[in-house]
N, C-alpha and C. Protein backbone atom coordinates (compact mmCIF):
# COMPACT_ATOMS: atom_id res chain seq x y z
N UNK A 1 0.85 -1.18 0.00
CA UNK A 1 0.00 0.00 0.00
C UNK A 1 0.89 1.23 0.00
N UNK A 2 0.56 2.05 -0.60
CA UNK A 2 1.43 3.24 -0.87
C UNK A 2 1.12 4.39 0.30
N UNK A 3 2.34 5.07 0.66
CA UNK A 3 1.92 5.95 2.45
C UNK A 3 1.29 6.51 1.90
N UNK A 4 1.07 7.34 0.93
CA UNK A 4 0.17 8.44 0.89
C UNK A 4 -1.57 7.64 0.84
N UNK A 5 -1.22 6.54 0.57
CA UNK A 5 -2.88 5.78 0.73
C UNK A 5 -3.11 5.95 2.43
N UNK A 6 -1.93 5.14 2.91
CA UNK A 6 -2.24 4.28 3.86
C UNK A 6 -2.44 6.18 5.08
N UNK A 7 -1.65 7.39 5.04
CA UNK A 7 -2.19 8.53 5.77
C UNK A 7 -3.66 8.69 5.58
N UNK A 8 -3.46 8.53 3.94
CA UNK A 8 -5.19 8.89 4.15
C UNK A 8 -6.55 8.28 4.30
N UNK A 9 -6.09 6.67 4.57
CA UNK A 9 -7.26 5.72 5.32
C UNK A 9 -7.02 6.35 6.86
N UNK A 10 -6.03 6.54 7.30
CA UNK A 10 -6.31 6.98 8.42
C UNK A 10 -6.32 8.51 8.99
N UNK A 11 -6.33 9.30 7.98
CA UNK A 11 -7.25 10.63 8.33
C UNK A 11 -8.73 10.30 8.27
N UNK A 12 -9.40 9.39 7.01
CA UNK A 12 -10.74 8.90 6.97
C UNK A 12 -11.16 8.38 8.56
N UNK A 13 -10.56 7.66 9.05
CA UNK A 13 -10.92 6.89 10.11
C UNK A 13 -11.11 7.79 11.22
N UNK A 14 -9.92 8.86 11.28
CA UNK A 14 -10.04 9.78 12.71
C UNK A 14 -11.10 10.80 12.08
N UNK A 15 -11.19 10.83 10.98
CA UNK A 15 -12.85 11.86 10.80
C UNK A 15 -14.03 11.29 11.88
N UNK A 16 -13.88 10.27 12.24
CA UNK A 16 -15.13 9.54 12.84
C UNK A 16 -15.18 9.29 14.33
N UNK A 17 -13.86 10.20 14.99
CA UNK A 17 -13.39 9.74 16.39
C UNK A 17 -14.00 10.79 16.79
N UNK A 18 -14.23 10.74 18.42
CA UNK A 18 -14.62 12.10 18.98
C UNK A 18 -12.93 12.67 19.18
N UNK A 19 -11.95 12.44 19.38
CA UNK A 19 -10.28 12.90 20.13
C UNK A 19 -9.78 12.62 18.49
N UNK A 20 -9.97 13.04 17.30
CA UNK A 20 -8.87 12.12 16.05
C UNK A 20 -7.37 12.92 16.75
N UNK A 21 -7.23 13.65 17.36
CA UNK A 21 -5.81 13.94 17.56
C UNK A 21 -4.88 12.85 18.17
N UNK A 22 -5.69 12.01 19.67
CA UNK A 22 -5.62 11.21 20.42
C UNK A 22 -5.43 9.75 19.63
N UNK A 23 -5.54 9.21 18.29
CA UNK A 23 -5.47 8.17 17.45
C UNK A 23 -4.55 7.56 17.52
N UNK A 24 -4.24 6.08 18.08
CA UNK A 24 -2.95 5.12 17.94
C UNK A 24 -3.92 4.01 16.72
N UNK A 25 -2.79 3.75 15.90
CA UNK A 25 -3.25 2.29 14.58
C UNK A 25 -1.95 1.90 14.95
N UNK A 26 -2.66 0.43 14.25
CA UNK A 26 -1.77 -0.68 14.86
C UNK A 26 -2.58 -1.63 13.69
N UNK A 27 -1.64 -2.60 13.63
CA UNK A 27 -2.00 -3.76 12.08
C UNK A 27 -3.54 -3.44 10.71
N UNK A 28 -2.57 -2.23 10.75
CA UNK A 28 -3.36 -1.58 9.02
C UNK A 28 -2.71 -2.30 8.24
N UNK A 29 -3.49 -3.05 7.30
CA UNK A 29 -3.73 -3.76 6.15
C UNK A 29 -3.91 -3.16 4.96
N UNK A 30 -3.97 -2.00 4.25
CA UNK A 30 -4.41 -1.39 3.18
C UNK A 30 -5.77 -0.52 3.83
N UNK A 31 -7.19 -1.26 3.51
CA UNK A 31 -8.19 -0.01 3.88
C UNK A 31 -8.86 -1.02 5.17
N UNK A 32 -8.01 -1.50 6.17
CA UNK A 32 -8.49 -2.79 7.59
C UNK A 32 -7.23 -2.34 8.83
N UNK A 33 -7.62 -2.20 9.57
CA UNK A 33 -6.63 -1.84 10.59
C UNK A 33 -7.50 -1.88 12.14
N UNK A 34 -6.51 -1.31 13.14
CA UNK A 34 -7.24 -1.17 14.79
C UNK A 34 -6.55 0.29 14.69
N UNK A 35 -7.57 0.95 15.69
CA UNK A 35 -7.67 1.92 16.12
C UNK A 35 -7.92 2.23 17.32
N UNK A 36 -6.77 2.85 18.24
CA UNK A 36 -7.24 3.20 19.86
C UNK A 36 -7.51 4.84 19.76
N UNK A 37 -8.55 5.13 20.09
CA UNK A 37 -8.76 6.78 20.55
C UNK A 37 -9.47 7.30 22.03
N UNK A 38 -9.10 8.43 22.48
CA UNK A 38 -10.02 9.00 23.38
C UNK A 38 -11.29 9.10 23.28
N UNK A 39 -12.31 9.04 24.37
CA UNK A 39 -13.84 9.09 24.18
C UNK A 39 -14.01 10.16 24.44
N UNK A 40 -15.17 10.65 24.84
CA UNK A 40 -15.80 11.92 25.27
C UNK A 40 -15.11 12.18 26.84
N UNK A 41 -15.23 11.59 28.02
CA UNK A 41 -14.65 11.18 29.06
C UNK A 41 -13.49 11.54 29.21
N UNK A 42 -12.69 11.03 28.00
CA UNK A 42 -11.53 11.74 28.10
C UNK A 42 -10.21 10.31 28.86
N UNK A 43 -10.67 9.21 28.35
CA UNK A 43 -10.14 7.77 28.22
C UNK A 43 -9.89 7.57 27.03
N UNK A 44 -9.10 6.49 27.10
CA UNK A 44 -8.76 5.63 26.03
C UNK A 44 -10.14 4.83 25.85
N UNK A 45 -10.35 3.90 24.37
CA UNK A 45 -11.57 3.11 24.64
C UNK A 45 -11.19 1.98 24.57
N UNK A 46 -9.50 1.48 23.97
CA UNK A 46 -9.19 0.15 23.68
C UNK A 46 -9.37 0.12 22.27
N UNK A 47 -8.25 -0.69 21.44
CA UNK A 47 -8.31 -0.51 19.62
C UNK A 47 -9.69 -1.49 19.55
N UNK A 48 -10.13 -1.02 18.54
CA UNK A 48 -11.06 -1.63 17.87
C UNK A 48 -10.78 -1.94 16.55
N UNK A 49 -11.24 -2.54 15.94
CA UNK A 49 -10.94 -2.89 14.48
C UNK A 49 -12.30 -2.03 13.64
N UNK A 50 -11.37 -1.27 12.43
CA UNK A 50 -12.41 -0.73 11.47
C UNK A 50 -11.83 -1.20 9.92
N UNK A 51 -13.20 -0.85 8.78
CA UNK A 51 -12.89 -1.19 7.72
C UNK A 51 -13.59 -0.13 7.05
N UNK A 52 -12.63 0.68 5.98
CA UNK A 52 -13.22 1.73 5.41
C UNK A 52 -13.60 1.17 3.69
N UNK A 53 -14.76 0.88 3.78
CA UNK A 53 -16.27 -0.09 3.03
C UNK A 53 -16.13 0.60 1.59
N UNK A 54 -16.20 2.24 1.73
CA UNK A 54 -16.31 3.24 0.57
C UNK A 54 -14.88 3.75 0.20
N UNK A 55 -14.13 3.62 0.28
CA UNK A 55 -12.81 4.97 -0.13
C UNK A 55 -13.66 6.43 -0.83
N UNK A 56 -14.15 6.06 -1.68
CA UNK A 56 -14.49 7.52 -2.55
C UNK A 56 -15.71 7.96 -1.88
N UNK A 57 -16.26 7.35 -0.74
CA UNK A 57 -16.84 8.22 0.01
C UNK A 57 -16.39 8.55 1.47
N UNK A 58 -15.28 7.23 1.76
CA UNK A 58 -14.49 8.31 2.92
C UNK A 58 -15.58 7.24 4.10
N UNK A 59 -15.95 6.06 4.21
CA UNK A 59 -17.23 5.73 4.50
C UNK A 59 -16.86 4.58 5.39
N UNK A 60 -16.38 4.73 7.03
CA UNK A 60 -15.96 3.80 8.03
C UNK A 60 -16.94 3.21 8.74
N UNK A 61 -16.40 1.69 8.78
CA UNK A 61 -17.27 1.18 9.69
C UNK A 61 -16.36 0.29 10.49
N UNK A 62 -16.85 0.60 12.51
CA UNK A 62 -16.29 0.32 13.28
C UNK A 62 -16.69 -1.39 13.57
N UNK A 63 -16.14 -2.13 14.65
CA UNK A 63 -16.76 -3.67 15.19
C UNK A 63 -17.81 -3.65 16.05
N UNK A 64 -17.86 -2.07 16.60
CA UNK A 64 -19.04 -2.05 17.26
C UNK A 64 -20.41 -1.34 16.18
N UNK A 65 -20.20 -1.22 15.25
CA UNK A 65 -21.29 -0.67 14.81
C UNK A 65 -22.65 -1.04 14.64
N UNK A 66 -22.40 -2.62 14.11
CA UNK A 66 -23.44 -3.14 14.38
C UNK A 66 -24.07 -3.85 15.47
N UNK A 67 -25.69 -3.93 15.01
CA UNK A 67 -26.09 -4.65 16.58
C UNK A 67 -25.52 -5.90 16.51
N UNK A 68 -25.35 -6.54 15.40
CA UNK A 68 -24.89 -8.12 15.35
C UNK A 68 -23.64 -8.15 15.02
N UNK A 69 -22.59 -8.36 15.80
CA UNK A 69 -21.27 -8.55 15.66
C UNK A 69 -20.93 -9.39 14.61
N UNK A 70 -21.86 -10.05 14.18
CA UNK A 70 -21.45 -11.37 13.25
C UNK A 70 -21.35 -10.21 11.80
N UNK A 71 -21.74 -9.65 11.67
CA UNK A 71 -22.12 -8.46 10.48
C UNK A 71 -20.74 -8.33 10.36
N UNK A 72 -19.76 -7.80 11.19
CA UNK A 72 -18.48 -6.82 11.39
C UNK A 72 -17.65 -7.82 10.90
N UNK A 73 -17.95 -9.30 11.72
CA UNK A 73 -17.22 -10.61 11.77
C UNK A 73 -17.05 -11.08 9.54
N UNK A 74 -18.31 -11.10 9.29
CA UNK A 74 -17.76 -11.68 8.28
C UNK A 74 -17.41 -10.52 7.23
N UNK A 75 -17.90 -9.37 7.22
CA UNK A 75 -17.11 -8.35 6.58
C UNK A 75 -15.37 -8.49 6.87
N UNK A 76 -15.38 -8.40 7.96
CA UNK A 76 -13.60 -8.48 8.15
C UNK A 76 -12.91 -9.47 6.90
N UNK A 77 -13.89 -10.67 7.45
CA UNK A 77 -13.07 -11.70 7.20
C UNK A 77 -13.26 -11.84 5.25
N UNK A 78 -13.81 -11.68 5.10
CA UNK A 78 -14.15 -11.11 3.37
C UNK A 78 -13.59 -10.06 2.26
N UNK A 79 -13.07 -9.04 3.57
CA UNK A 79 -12.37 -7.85 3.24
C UNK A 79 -11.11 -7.48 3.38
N UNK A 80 -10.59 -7.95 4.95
CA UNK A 80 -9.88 -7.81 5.77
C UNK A 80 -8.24 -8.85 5.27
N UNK A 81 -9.27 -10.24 5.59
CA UNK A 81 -7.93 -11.23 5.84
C UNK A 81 -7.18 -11.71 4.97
N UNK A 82 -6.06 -11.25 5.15
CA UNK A 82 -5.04 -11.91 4.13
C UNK A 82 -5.53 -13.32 3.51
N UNK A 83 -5.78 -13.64 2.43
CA UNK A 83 -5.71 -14.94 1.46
C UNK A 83 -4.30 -15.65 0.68
């Protein structure tokens, strides 16, 4: 993945944080990675894993987003995992 991709999956991603200043990534994959940020509170929340679905719309989705984890689960694994 080329840096100038891989900065700007993760400016996309901190568009969606309440702290994007506060942002640690850790095992980015191209447009699949974890993300630790500050909450409102003013904590850490613990990385979560996101996958940015759209590029040309800039369009993230977190593991908690859905009500059914299984949703997040096989997106990852469809999108995400190395083959």
């Amino acid at each position: 993945m080329p840096a100038f991709l891989e900065i700007e999956v993760r400016e996309w991603v901190k568009s969606n944080l309440k702290d994007p200043s506060s942002a640690q990534f850790r095992n980015q994959f191209e447009f699949c990675g974890e993300v630790n940020a500050k909450n409102a509170f003013g904590g850490y929340t613990g990385f979560k894993k996101f996958i940015v679905i759209s590029p040309n719309e800039k369009q993230v989705v977190f593991e908690d987003t859905f009500d059914d984890p299984n949703i997040f689960v096989e997106l990852w694994n469809g999108v995400c995992v190395k083959k």
